[in-house]
N, C-alpha and C. Protein backbone atom coordinates (compact mmCIF):
# COMPACT_ATOMS: atom_id res chain seq x y z
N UNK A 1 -22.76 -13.74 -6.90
CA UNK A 1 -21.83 -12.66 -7.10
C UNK A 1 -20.64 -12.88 -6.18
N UNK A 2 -19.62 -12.26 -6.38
CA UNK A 2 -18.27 -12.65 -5.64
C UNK A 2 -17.55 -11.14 -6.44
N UNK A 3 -17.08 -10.98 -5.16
CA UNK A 3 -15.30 -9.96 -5.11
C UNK A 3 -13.87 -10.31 -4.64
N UNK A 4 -13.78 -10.06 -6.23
CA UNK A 4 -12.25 -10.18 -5.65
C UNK A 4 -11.38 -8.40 -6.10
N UNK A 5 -9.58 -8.53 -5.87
CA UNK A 5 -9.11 -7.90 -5.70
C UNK A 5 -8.34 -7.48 -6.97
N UNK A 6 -7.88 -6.72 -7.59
CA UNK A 6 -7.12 -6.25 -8.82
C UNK A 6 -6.15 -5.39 -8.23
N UNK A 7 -4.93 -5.64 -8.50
CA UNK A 7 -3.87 -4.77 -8.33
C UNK A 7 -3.23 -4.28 -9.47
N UNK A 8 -2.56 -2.89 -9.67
CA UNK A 8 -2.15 -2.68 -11.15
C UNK A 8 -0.48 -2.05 -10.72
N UNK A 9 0.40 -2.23 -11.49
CA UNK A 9 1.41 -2.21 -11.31
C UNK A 9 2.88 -1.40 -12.66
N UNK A 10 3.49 -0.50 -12.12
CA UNK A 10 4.43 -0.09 -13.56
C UNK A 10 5.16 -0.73 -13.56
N UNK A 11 5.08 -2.02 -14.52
CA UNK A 11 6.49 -2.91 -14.85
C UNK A 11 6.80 -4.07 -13.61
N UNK A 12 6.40 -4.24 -12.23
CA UNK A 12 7.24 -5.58 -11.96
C UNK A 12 5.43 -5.94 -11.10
N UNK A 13 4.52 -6.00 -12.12
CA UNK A 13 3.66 -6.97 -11.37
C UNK A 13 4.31 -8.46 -11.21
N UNK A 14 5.03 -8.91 -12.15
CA UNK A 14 5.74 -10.29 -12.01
C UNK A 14 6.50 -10.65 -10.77
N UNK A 15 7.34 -9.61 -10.76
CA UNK A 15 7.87 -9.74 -9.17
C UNK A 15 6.99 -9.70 -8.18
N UNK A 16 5.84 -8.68 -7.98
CA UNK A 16 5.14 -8.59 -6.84
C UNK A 16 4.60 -9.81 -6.83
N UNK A 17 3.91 -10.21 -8.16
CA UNK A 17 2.95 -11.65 -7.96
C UNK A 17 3.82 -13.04 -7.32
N UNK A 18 5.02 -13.11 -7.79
CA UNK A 18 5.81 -13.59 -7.38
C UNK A 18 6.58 -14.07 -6.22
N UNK A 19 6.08 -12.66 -5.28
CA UNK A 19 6.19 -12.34 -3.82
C UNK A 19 5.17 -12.86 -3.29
N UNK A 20 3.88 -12.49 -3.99
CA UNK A 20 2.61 -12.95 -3.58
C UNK A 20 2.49 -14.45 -3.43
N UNK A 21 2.76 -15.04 -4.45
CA UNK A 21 2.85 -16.86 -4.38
C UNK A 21 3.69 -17.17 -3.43
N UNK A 22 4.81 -17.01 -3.02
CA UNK A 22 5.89 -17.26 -2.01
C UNK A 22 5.19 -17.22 -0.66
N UNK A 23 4.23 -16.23 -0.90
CA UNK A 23 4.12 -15.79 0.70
C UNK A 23 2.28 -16.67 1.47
N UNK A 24 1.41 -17.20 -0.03
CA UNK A 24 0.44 -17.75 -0.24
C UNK A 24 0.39 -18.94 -0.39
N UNK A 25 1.29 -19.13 -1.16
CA UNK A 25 1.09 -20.63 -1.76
C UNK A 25 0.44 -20.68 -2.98
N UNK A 26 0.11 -21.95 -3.74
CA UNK A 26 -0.55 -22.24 -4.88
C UNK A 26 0.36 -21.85 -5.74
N UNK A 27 -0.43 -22.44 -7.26
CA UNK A 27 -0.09 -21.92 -8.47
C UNK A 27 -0.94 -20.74 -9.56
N UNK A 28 -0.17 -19.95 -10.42
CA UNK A 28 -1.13 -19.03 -11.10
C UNK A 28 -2.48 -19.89 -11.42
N UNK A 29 -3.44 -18.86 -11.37
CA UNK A 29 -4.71 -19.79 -12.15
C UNK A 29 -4.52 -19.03 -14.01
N UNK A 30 -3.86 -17.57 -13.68
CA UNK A 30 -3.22 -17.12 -15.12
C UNK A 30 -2.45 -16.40 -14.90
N UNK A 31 -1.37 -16.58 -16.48
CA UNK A 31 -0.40 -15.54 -16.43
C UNK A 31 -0.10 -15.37 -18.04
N UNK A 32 -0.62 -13.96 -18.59
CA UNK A 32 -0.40 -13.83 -19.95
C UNK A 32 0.22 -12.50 -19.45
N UNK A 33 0.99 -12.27 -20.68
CA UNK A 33 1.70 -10.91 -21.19
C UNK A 33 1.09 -10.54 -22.76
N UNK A 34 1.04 -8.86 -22.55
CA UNK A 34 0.28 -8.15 -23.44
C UNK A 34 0.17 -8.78 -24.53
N UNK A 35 1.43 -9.68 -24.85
CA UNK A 35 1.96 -9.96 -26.62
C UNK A 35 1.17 -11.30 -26.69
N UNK A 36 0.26 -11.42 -26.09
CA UNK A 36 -0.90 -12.47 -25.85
C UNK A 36 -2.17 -11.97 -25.90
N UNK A 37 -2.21 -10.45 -26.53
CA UNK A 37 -3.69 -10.01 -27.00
C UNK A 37 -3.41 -9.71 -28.19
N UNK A 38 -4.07 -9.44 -28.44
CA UNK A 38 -4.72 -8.80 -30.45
C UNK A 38 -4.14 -7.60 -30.92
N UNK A 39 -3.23 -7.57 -31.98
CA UNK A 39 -2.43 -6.67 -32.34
C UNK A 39 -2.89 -5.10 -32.26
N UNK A 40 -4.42 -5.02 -32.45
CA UNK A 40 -4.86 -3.48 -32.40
C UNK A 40 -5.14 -3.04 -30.78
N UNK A 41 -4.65 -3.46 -29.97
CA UNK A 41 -4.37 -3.22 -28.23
C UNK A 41 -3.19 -1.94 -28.31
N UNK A 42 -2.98 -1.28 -29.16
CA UNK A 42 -1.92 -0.13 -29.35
C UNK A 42 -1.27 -0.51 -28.43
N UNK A 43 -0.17 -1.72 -27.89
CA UNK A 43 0.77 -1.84 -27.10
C UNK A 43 1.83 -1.57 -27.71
N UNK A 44 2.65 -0.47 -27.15
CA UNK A 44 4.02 -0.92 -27.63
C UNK A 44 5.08 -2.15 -27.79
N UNK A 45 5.62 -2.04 -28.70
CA UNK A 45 6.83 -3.55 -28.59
C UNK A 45 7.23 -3.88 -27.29
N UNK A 46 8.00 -2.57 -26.61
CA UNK A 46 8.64 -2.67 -25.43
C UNK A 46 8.06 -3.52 -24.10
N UNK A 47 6.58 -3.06 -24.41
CA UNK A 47 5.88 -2.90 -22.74
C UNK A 47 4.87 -5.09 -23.58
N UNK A 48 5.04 -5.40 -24.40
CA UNK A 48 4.75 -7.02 -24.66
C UNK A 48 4.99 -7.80 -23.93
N UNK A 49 6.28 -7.64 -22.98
CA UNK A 49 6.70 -8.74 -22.31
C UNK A 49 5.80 -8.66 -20.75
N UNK A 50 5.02 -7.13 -20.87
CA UNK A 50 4.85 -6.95 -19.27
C UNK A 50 3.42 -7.59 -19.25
N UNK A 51 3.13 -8.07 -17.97
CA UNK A 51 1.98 -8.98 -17.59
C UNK A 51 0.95 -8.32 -18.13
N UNK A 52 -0.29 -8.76 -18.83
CA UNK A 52 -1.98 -8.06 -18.93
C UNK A 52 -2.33 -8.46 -17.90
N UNK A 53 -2.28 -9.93 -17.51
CA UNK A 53 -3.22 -10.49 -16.36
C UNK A 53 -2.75 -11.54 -15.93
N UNK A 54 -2.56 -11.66 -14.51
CA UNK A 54 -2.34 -12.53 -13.76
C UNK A 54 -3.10 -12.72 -12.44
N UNK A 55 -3.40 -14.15 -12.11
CA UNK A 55 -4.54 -14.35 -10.88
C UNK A 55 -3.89 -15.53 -10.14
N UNK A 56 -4.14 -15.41 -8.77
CA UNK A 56 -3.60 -16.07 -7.81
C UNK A 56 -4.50 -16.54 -6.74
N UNK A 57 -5.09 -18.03 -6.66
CA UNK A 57 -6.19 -17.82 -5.75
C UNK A 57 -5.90 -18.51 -4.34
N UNK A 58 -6.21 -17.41 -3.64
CA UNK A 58 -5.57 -17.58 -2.14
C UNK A 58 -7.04 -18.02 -1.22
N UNK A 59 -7.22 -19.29 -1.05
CA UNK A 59 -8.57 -19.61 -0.55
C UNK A 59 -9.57 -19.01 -1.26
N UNK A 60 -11.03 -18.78 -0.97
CA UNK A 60 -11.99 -18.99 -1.74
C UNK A 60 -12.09 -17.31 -2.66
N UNK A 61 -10.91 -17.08 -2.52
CA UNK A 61 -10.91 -15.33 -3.26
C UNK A 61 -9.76 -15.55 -3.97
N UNK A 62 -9.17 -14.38 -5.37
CA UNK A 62 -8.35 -14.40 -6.10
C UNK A 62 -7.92 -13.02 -5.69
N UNK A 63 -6.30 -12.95 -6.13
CA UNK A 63 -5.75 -11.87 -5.85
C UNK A 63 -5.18 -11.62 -7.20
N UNK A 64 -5.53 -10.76 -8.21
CA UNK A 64 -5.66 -10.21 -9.89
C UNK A 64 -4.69 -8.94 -9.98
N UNK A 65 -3.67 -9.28 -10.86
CA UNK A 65 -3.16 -7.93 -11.23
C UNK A 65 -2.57 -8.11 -12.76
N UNK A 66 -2.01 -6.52 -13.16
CA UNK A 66 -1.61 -6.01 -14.69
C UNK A 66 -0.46 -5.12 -14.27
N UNK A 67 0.24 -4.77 -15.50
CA UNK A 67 1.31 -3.79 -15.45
C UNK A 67 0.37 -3.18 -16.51
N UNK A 68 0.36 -1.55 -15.67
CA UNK A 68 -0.24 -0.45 -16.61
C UNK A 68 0.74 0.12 -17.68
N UNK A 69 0.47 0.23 -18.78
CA UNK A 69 1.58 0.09 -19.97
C UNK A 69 0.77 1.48 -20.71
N UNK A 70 1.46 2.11 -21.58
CA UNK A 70 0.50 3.59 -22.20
C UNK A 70 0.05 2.54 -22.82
N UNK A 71 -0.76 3.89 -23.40
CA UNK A 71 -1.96 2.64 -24.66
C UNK A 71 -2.81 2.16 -24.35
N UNK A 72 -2.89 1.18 -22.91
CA UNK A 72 -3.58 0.30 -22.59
C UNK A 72 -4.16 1.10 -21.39
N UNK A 73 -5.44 1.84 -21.07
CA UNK A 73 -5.91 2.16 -19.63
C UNK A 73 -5.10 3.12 -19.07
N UNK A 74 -5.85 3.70 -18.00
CA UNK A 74 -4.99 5.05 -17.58
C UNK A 74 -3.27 4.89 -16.85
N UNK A 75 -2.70 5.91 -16.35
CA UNK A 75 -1.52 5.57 -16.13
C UNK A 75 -1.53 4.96 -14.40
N UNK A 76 -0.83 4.24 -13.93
CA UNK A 76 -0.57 3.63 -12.55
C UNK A 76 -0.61 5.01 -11.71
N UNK A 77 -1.27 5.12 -10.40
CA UNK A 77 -1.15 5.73 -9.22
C UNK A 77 -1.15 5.11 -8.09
N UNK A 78 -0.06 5.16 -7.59
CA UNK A 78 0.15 4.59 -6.60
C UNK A 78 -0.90 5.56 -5.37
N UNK A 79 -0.97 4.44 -4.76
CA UNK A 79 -2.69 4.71 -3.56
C UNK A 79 -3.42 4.42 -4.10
N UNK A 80 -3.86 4.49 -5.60
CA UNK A 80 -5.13 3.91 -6.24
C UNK A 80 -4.81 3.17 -7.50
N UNK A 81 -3.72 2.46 -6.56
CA UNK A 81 -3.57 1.35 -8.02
C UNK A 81 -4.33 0.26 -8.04
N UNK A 82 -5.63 0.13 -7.47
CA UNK A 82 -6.24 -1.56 -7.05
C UNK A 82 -7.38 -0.75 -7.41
N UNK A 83 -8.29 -2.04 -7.73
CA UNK A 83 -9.82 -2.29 -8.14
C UNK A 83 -10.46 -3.18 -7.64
N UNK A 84 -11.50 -2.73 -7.09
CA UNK A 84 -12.36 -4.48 -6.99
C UNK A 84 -13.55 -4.61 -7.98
N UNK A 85 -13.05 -5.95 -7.86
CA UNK A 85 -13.67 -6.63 -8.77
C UNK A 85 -14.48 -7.39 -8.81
N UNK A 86 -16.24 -7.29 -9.83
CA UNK A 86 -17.31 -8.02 -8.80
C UNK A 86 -17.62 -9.07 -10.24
N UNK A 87 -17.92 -10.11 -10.00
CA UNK A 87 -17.43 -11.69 -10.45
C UNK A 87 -19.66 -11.80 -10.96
N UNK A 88 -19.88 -11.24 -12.06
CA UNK A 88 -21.59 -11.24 -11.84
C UNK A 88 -21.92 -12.80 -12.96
N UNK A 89 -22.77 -13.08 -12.15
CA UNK A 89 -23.32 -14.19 -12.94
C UNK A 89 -23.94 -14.24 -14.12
N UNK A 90 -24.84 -13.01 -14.22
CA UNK A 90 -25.22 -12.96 -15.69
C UNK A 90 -24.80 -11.82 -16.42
N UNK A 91 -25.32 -11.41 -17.65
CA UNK A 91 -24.81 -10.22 -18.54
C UNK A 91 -25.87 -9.05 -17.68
N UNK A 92 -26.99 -9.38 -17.67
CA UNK A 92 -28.02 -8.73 -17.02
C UNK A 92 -27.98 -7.75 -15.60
N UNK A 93 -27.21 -9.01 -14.49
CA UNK A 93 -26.44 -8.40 -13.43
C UNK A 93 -25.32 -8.02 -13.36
N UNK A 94 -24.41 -7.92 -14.26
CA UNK A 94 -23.10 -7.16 -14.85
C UNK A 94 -24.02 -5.64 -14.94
N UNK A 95 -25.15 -5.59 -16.05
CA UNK A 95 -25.24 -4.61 -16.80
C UNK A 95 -25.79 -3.62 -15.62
N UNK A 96 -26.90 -4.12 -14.84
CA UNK A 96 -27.00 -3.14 -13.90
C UNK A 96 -25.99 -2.82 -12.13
N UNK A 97 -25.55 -4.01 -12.00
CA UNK A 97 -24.61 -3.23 -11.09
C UNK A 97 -23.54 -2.15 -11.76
N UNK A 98 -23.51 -1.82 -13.16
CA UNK A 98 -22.33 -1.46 -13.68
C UNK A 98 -23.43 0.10 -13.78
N UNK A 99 -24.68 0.19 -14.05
CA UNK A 99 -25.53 1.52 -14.25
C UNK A 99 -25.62 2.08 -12.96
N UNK A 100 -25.54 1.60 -11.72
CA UNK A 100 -25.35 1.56 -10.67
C UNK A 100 -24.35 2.72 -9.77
N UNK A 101 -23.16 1.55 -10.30
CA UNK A 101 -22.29 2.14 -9.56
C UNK A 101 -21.68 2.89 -10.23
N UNK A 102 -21.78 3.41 -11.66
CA UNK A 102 -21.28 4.47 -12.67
C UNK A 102 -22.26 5.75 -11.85
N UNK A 103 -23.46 5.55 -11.71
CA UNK A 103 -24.15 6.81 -11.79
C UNK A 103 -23.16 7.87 -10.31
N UNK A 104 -23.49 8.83 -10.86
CA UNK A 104 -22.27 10.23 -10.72
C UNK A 104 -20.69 10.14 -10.75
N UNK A 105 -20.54 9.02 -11.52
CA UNK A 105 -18.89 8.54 -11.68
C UNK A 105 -18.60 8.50 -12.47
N UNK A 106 -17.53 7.77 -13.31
CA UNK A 106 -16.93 8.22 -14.67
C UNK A 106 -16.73 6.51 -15.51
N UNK A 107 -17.42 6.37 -16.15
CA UNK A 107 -16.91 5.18 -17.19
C UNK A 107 -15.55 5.23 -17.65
N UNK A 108 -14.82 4.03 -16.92
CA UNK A 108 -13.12 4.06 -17.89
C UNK A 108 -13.42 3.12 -18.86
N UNK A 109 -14.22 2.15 -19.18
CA UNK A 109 -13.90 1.39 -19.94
C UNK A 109 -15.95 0.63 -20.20
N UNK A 110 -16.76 1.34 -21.04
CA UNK A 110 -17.93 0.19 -21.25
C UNK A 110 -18.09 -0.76 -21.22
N UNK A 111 -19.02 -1.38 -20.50
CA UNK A 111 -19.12 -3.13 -20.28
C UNK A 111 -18.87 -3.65 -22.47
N UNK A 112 -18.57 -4.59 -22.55
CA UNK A 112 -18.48 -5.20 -23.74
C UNK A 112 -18.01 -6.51 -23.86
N UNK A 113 -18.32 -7.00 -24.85
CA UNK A 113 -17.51 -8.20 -25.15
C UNK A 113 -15.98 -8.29 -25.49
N UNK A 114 -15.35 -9.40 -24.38
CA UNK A 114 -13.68 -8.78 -25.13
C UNK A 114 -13.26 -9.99 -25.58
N UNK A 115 -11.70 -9.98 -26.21
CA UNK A 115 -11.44 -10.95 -26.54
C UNK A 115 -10.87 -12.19 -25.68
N UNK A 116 -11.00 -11.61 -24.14
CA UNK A 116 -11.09 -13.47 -23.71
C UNK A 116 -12.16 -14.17 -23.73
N UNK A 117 -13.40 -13.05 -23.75
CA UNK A 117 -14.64 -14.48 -23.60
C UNK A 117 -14.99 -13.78 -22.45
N UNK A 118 -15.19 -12.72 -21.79
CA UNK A 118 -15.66 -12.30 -21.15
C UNK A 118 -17.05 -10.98 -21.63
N UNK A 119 -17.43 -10.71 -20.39
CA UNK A 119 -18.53 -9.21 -20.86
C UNK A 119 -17.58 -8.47 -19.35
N UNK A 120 -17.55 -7.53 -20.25
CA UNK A 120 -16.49 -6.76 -19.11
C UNK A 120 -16.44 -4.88 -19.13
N UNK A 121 -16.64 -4.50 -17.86
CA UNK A 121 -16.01 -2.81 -18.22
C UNK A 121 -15.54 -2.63 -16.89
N UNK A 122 -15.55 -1.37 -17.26
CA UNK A 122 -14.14 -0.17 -15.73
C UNK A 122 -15.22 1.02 -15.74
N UNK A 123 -14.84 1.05 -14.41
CA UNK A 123 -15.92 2.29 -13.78
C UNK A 123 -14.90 2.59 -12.83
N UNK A 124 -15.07 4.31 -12.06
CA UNK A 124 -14.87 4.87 -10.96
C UNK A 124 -16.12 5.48 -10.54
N UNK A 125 -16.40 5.05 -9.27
CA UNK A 125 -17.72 5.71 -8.27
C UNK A 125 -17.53 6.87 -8.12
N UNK A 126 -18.43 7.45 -7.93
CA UNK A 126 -18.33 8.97 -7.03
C UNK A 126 -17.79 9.17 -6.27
N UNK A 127 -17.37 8.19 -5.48
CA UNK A 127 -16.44 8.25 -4.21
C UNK A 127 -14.57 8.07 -4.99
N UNK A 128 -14.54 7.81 -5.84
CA UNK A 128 -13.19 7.82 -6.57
C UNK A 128 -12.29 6.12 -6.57
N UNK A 129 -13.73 5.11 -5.83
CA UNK A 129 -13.32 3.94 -5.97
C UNK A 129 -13.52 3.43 -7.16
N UNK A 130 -12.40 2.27 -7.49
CA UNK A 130 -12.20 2.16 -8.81
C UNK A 130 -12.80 0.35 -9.20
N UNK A 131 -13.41 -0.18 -10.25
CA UNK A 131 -14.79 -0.74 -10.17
C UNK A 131 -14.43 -1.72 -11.64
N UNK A 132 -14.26 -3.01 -10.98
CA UNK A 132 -14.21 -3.70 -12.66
C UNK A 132 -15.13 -4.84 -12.32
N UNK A 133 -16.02 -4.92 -13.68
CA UNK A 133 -17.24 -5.62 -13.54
C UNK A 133 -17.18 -6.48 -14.48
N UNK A 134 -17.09 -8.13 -14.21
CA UNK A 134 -16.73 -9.39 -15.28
C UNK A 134 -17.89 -10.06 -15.03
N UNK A 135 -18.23 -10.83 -16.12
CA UNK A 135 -19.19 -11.55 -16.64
C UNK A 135 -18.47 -12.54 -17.63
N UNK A 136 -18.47 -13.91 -17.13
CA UNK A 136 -18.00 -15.11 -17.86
C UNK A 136 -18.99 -15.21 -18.74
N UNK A 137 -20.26 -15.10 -18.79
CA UNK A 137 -21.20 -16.13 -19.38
C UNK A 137 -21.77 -14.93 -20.45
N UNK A 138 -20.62 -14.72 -21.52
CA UNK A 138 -21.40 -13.43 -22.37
C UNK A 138 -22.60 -14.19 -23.47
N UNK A 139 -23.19 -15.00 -23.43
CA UNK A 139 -24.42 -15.76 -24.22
C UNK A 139 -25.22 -15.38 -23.01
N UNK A 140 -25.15 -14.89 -22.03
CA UNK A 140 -26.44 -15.11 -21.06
C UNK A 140 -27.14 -13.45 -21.19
């Protein structure tokens, strides 16, 4: 298992990430914009050009962020615009750290299969920390 960091951003995650590489080093490990997912993502035209996901790995951890766009996930708050993010090896240990750390908290998003090839969901704890749980290996 491994954590890393998610940052979410209105409109210039590009710049911040941007700041971020300058100040880190390396190259993206990704960088897609919305108009790089599947037409039923209710994105608007406008908000296509803005980042879904971008990752930056700064020694043996990644530093992950999105521009929160309507449509897509709740709206940006600043103070709780970041998530961490726990990296699980199987579907199995996805599924229960995710029963886990939901219980007395709120599901934003059910673990599932998405269209990168991941098993993935969004949780907030009881404590109001905010919780994204990936699984590469969705055959496992």
């Amino acid at each position: 298992m491994k954590l890393d960091t998610y940052l979410k951003f209105d409109g210039n995650c590009r710049e911040a990430f941007e700041f971020y590489r300058s100040a880190f080093g390396g190259d993206f490990q990704e960088l897609q914009t919305f108009a790089a997912g599947p037409p039923d993502m209710g994105v608007a035209d406008e908000y296509l050009n803005h980042l879904m996901h971008v990752s930056l790995a700064i020694g043996p951890s990644v530093l992950m962020g999105s521009d929160c766009v309507p449509g897509f996930g709740p709206p940006n708050v600043i103070g709780n615009n970041f998530s961490i993010t726990v990296h699980a090896a199987e579907r199995q240990e996805a599924d229960d750290i995710f029963a886990k750390l939901s219980d007395g908290g709120a599901v934003d998003m059910p673990l599932q299969d998405m269209f990168w090839g991941a098993y993935f969901g969004a949780l907030t704890d009881k404590f109001g920390v905010s919780w994204q749980i990936h699984c590469d290996s969705v055959r496992s």
